[in-house]
Protein backbone atom coordinates (compact mmCIF):
# COMPACT_ATOMS: atom_id res chain seq x y z
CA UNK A 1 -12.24 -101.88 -111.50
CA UNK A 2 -15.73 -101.41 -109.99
CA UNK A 3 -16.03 -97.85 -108.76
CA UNK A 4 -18.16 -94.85 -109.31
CA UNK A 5 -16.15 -93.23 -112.04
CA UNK A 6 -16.30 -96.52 -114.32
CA UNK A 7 -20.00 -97.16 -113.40
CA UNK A 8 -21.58 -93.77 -112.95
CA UNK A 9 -22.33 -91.82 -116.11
CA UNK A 10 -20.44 -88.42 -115.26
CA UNK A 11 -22.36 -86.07 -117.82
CA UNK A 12 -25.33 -87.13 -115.17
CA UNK A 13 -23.51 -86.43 -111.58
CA UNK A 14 -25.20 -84.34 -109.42
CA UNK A 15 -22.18 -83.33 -107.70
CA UNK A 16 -24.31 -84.66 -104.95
CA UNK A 17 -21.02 -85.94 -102.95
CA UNK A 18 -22.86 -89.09 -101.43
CA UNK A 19 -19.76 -91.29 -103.40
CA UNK A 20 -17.23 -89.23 -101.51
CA UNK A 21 -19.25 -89.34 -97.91
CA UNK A 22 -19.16 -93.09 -98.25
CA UNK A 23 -16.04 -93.93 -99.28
CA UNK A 24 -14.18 -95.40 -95.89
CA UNK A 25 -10.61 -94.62 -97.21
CA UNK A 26 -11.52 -91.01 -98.34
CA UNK A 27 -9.94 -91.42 -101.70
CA UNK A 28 -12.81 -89.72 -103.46
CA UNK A 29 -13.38 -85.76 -103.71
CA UNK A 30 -16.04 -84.21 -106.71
CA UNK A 31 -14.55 -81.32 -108.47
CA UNK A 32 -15.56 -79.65 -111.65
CA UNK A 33 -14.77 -81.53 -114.80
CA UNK A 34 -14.14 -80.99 -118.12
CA UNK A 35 -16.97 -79.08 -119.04
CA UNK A 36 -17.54 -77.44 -115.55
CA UNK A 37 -20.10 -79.42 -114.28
CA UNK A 38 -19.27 -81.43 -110.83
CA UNK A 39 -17.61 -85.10 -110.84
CA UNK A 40 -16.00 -87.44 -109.15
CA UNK A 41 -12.59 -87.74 -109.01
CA UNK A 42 -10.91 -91.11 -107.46
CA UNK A 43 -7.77 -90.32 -105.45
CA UNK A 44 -7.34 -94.54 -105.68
CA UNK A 45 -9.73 -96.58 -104.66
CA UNK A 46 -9.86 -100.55 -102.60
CA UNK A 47 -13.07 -101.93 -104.68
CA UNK A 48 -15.25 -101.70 -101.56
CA UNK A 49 -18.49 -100.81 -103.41
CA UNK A 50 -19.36 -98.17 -101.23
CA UNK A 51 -19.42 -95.46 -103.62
CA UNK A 52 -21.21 -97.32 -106.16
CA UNK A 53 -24.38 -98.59 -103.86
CA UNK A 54 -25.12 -95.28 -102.82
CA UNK A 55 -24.71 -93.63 -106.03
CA UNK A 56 -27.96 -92.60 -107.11
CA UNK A 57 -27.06 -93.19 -110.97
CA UNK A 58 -25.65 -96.02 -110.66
CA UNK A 59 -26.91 -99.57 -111.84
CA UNK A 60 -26.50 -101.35 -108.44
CA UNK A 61 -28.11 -98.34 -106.46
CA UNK A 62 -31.29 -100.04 -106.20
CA UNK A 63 -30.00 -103.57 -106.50
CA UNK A 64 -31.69 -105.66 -103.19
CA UNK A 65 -28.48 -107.35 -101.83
CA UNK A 66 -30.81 -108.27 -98.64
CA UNK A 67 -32.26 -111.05 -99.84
């Protein structure tokens, strides 16, 4: 499963919301976690990859997939 809560390191989420702005099926909302602090949480999720490319701590966030 490649979304934002398996690639994203939660303890560093911003709460930002970009993940749940650019998800197309609106299966992602941030709420507070377990310790208080703001995370995604994944209603289900398709695999697009959405969440993940604009996701500024994740891995593939400044991948260049125009080449």
């Amino acid at each position: 499963m490649n979304n934002v809560k398996i690639m994203v390191d939660t303890y560093k989420c911003t709460g930002c919301s970009i993940c749940s702005s650019l998800c197309p099926y609106g299966y992602i909302t941030v709420r507070d976690g377990e310790l208080g602090f703001p995370v995604p949480h994944l209603i289900e999720c398709k695999n697009c990859g959405n969440c993940i490319k604009g996701c500024p701590f994740s891995d593939e966030h400044n991948d260049d997939d125009d080449e």
